[in-house]
Protein backbone atom coordinates (compact mmCIF):
# COMPACT_ATOMS: atom_id res chain seq x y z
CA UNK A 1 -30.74 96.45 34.95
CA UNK A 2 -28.38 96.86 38.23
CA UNK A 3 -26.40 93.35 36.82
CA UNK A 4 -26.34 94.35 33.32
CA UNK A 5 -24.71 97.81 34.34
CA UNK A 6 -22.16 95.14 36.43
CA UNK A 7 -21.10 93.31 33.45
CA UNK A 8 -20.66 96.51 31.61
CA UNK A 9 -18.75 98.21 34.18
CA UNK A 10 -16.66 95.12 34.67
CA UNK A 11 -15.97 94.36 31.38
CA UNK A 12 -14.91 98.33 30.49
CA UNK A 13 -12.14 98.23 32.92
CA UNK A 14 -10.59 94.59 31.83
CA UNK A 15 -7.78 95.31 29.81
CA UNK A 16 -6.26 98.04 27.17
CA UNK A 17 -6.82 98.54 23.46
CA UNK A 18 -4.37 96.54 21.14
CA UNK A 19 -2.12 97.38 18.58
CA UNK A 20 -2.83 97.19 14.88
CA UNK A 21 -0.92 93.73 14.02
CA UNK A 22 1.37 92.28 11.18
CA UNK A 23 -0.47 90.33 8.33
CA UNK A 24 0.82 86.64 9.03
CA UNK A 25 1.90 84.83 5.60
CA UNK A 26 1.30 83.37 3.08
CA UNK A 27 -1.82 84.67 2.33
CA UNK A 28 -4.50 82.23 0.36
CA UNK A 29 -5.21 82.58 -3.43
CA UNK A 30 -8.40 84.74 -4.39
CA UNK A 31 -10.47 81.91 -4.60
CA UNK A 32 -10.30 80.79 -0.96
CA UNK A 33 -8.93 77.37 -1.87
CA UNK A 34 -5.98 76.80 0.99
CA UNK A 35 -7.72 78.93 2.98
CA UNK A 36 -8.17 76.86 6.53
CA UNK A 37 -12.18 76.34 6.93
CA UNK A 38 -13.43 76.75 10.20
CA UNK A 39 -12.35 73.68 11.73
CA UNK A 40 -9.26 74.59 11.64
CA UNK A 41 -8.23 76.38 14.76
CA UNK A 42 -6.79 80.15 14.09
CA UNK A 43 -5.37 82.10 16.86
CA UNK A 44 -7.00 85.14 18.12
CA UNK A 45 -5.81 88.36 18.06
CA UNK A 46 -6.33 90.61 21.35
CA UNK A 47 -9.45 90.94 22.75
CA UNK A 48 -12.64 89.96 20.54
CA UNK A 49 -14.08 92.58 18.12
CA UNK A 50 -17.97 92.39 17.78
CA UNK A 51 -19.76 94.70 15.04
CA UNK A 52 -23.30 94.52 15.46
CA UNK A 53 -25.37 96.74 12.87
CA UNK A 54 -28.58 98.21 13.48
CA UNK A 55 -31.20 99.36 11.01
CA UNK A 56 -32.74 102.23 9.61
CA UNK A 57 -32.11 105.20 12.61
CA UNK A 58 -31.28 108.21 12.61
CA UNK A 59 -29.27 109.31 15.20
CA UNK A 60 -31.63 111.42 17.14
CA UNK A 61 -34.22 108.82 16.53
CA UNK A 62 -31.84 106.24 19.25
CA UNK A 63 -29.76 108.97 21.46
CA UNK A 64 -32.04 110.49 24.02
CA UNK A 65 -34.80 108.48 23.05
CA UNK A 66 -37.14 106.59 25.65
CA UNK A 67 -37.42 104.13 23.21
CA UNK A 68 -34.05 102.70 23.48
CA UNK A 69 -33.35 102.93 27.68
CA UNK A 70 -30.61 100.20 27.42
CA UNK A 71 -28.99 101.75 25.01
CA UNK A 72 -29.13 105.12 26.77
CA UNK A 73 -28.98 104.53 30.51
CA UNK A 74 -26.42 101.49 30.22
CA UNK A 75 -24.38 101.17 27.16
CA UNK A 76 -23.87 105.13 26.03
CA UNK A 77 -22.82 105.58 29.98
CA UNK A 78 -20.07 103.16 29.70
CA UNK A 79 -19.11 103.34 26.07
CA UNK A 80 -17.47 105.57 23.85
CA UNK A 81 -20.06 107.55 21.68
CA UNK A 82 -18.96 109.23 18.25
CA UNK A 83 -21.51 111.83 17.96
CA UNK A 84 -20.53 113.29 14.18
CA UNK A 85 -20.81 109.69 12.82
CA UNK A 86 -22.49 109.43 8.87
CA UNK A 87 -23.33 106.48 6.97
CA UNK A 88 -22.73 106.88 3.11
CA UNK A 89 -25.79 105.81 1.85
CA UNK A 90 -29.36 104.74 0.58
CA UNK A 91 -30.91 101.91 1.32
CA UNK A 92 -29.20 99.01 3.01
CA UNK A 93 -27.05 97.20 0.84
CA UNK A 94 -24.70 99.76 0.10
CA UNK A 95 -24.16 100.44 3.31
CA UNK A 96 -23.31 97.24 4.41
CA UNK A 97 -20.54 96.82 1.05
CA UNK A 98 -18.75 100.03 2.40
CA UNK A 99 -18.36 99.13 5.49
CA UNK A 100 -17.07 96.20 4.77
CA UNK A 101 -15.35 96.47 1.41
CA UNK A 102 -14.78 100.49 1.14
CA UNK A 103 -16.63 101.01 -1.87
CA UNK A 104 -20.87 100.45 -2.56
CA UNK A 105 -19.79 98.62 -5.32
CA UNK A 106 -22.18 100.69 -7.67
CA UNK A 107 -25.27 99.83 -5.37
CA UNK A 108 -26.74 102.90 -4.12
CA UNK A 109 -29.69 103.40 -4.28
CA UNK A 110 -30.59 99.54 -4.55
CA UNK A 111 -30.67 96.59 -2.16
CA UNK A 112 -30.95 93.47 -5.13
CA UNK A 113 -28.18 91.16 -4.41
CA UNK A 114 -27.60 87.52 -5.35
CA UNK A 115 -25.56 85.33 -3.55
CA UNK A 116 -21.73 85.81 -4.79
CA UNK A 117 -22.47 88.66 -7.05
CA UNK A 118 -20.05 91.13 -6.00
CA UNK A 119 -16.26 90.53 -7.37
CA UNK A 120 -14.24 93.35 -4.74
CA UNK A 121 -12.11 92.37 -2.14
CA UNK A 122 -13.39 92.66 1.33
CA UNK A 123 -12.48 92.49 5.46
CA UNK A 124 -13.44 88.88 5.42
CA UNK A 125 -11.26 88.08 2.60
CA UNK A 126 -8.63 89.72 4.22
CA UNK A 127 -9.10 88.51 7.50
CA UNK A 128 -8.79 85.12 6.02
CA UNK A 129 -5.99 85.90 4.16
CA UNK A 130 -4.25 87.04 7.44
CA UNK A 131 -4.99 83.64 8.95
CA UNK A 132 -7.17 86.27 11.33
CA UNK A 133 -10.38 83.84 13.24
CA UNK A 134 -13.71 85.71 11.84
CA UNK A 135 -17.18 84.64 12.47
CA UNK A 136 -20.50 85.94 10.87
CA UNK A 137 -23.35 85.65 12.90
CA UNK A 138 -27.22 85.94 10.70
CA UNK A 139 -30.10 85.79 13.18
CA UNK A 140 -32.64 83.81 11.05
CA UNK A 141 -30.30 82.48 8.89
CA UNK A 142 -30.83 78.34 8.36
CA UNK A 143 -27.52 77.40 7.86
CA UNK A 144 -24.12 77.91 6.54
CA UNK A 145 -23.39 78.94 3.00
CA UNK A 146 -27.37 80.39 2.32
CA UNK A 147 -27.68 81.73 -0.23
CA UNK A 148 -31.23 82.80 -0.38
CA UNK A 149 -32.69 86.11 -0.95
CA UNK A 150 -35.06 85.56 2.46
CA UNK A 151 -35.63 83.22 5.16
CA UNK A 152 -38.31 82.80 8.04
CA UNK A 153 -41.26 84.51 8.41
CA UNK A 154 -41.80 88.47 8.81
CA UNK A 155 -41.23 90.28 10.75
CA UNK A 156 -38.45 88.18 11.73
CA UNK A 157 -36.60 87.43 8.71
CA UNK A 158 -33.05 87.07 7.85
CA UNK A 159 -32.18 89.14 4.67
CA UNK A 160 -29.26 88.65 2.14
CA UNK A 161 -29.46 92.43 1.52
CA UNK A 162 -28.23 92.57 5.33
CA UNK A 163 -25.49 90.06 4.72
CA UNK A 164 -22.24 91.26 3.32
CA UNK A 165 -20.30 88.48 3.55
CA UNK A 166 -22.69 86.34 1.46
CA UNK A 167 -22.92 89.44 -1.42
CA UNK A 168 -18.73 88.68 -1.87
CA UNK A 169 -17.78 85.98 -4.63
CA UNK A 170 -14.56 84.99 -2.56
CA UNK A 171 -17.03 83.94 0.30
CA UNK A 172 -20.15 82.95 -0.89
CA UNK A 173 -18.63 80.68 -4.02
CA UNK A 174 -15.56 79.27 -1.81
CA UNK A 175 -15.20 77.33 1.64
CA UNK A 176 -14.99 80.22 3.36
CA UNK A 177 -19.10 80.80 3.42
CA UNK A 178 -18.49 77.89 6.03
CA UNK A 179 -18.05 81.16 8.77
CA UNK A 180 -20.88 82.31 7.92
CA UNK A 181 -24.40 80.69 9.86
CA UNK A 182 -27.32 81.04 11.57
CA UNK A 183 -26.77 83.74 15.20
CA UNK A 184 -27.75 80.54 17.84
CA UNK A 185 -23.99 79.13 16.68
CA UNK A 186 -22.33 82.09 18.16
CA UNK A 187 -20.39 81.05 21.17
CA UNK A 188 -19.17 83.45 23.82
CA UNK A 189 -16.97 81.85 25.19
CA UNK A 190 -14.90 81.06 21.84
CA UNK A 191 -15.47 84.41 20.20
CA UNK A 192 -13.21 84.44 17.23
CA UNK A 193 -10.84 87.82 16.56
CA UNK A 194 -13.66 89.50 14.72
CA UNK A 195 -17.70 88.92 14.65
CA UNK A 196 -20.00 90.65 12.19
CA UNK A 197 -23.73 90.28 13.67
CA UNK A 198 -26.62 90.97 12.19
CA UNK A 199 -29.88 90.85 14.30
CA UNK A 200 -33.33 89.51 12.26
CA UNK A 201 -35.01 92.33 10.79
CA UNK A 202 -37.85 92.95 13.87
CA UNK A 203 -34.66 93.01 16.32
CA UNK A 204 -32.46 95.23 14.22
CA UNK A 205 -35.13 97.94 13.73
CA UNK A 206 -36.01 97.38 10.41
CA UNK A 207 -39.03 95.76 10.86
CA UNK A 208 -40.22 96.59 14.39
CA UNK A 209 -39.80 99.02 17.38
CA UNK A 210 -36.67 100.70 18.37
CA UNK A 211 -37.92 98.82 21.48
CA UNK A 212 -37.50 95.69 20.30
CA UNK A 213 -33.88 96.35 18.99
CA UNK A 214 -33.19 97.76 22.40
CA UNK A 215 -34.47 94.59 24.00
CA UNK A 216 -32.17 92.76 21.97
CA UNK A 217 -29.29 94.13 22.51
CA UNK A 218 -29.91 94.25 26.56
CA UNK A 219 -30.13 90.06 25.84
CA UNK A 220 -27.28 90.49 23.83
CA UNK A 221 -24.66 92.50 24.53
CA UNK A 222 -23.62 92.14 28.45
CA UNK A 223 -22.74 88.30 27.72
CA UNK A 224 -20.53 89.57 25.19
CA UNK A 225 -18.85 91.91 27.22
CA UNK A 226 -19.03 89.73 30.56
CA UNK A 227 -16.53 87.37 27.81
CA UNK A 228 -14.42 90.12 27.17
CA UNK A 229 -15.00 91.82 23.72
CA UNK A 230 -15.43 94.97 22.90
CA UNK A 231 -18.77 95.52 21.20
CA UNK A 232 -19.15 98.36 18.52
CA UNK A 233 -23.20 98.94 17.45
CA UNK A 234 -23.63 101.10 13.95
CA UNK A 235 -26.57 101.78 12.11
CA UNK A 236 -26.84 100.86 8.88
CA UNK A 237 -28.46 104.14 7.69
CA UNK A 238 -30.51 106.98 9.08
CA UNK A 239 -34.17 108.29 7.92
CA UNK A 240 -35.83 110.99 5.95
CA UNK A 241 -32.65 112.34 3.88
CA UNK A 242 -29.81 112.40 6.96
CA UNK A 243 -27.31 110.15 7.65
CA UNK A 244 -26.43 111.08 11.14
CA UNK A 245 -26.43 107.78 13.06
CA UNK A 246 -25.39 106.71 16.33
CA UNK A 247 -22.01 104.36 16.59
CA UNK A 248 -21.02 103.57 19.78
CA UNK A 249 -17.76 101.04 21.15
CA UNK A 250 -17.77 99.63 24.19
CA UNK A 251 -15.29 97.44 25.80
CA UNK A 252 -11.84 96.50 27.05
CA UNK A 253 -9.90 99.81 27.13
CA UNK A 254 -12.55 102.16 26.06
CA UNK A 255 -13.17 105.15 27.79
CA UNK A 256 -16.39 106.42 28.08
CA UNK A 257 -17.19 109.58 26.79
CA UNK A 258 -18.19 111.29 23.28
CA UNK A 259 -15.99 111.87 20.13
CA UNK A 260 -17.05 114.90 18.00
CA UNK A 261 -14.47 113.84 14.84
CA UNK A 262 -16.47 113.04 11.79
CA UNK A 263 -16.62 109.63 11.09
CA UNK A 264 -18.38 107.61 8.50
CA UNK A 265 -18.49 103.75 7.42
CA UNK A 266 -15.41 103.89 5.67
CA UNK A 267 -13.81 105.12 8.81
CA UNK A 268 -15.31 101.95 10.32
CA UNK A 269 -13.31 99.84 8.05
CA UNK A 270 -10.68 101.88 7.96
CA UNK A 271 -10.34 101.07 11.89
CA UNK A 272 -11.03 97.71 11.87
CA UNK A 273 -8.29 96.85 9.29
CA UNK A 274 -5.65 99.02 10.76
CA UNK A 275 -6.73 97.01 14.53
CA UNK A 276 -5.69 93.83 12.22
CA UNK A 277 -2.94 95.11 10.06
CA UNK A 278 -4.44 94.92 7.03
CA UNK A 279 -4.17 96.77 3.92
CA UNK A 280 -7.08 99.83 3.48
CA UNK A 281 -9.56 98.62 0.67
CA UNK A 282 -11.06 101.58 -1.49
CA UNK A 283 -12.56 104.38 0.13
CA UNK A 284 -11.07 103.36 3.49
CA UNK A 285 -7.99 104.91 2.90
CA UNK A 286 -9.05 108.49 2.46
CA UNK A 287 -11.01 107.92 5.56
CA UNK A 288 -10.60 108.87 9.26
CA UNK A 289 -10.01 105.58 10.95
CA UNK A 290 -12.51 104.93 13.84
CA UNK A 291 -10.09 104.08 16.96
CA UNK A 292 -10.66 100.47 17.91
């Protein structure tokens, strides 16, 4: 524990938050067709941005917990914890489409999904677009461009439902689902500007202990810091009717402490697009934007 408190200290006090940055142009058409695939190289903008999102806890089911001790004695410590944070809604899916495209796109209260289905614009679209590096990362996930419901073998199963990028037409149907693969491609040490990770669902929570997702991130998270990103963990959705769940950043230039503004997933978008210059989408622009 006394080295992974090292790599979090270090990496906290590397460098300072950047500023939200112009979209580069011109932008590709809507159906990802001059879009560069992911051989191409794209520059990187400031430090790395890593989104990992947890499952199914509220958030006095993680904070304070002795379930979670990584997440409590190491990375709250040295992070920035929003403590009035809300997801927007029931089950996953949803979530996961609001956070990433500012609307649920007329899913709550559902988590079918087909590969493709969903028509809205989205932060991967526009990160494209903005000639922006992105990278999903899908623990369990066989290979680029799945477009399966399921894969593996519970509890440790990579689900579509917990895959946003592979819900969007202008990813799943176009090169771009290319940036999308299995978690063992993720590379540290060529992090791209943004990362979307998803754990399998035993590590994220979904399916197993809050244990086990607080094991994973303790494996997880220091390398990503030790390389310089700042790491921001969500929850997809809390338990028993509340929303309240815990969102913490941690990082280059963040100062550790606890926020009390009321934040939601929107707000999460709304930050991350306003780090990359990019337009709001939907609900993001009535939304408090998360600092990043």
């Amino acid at each position: 524990m006394a080295s992974a408190f090292f790599l979090l200290a270090t990496a906290c006090n590397r460098s300072t938050h950047g500023e939200a940055r112009p979209i580069p142009s011109p932008p590709p058409s809507r159906d990802g067709s001059p879009t560069p695939g992911p051989t191409t190289p794209l520059p990187r903008v400031g430090h790395p941005i890593v989104l990992i999102v947890m499952e199914n806890r509220g958030y006095s089911a993680v904070v304070g917990s002795p379930t979670a001790p990584y997440l409590n004695h190491m990375l709250i410590p040295s992070g920035r914890l929003f403590t009035n944070y809300r997801a927007v809604s029931h089950p996953s899916l949803p979530s996961y489409l609001a956070m990433t495209s500012g609307s649920t796109e007329g899913k709550d209260g559902t988590d079918d999904i087909t590969a493709g289905e969903v028509t809205a614009d989205n932060l991967f679209h526009q990160l494209a677009s903005a000639r922006i590096s992105w990278h999903v990362y899908q623990e369990g996930m066989p290979g680029r461009c799945f477009r399966g419901s399921f894969a593996g073998s519970s509890p440790n199963t990579y689900a579509l439902k917990h895959d946003p990028a592979m819900a969007y037409q202008d990813i799943a149907s176009t090169a771009l689902c290319r940036n999308v693969t299995g978690y063992t491609r993720l590379d540290r040490s060529h992090l791209p500007s943004f990362s979307f990770v998803t754990p399998n669902e035993c590590h994220d929570m979904h399916s197993c202990s809050s244990s086990a997702g607080d094991t994973w991130l303790w494996s997880a998270v220091p390398p990503l810091l030790k390389a310089g990103a700042e790491v921001i963990i969500t929850f997809d959705e809390g338990t028993g009717g509340s929303q309240d769940v815990m969102t913490l950043e941690v990082g280059p230039g963040v100062a550790p402490g606890r926020k009390g503004t009321r934040y939601d997933h929107y707000g999460l978008l709304a930050g991350l697009e306003r780090h990359f210059g990019l337009p709001l989408l939907g609900k993001a622009r009535a939304a408090v934007p998360l600092p990043i």
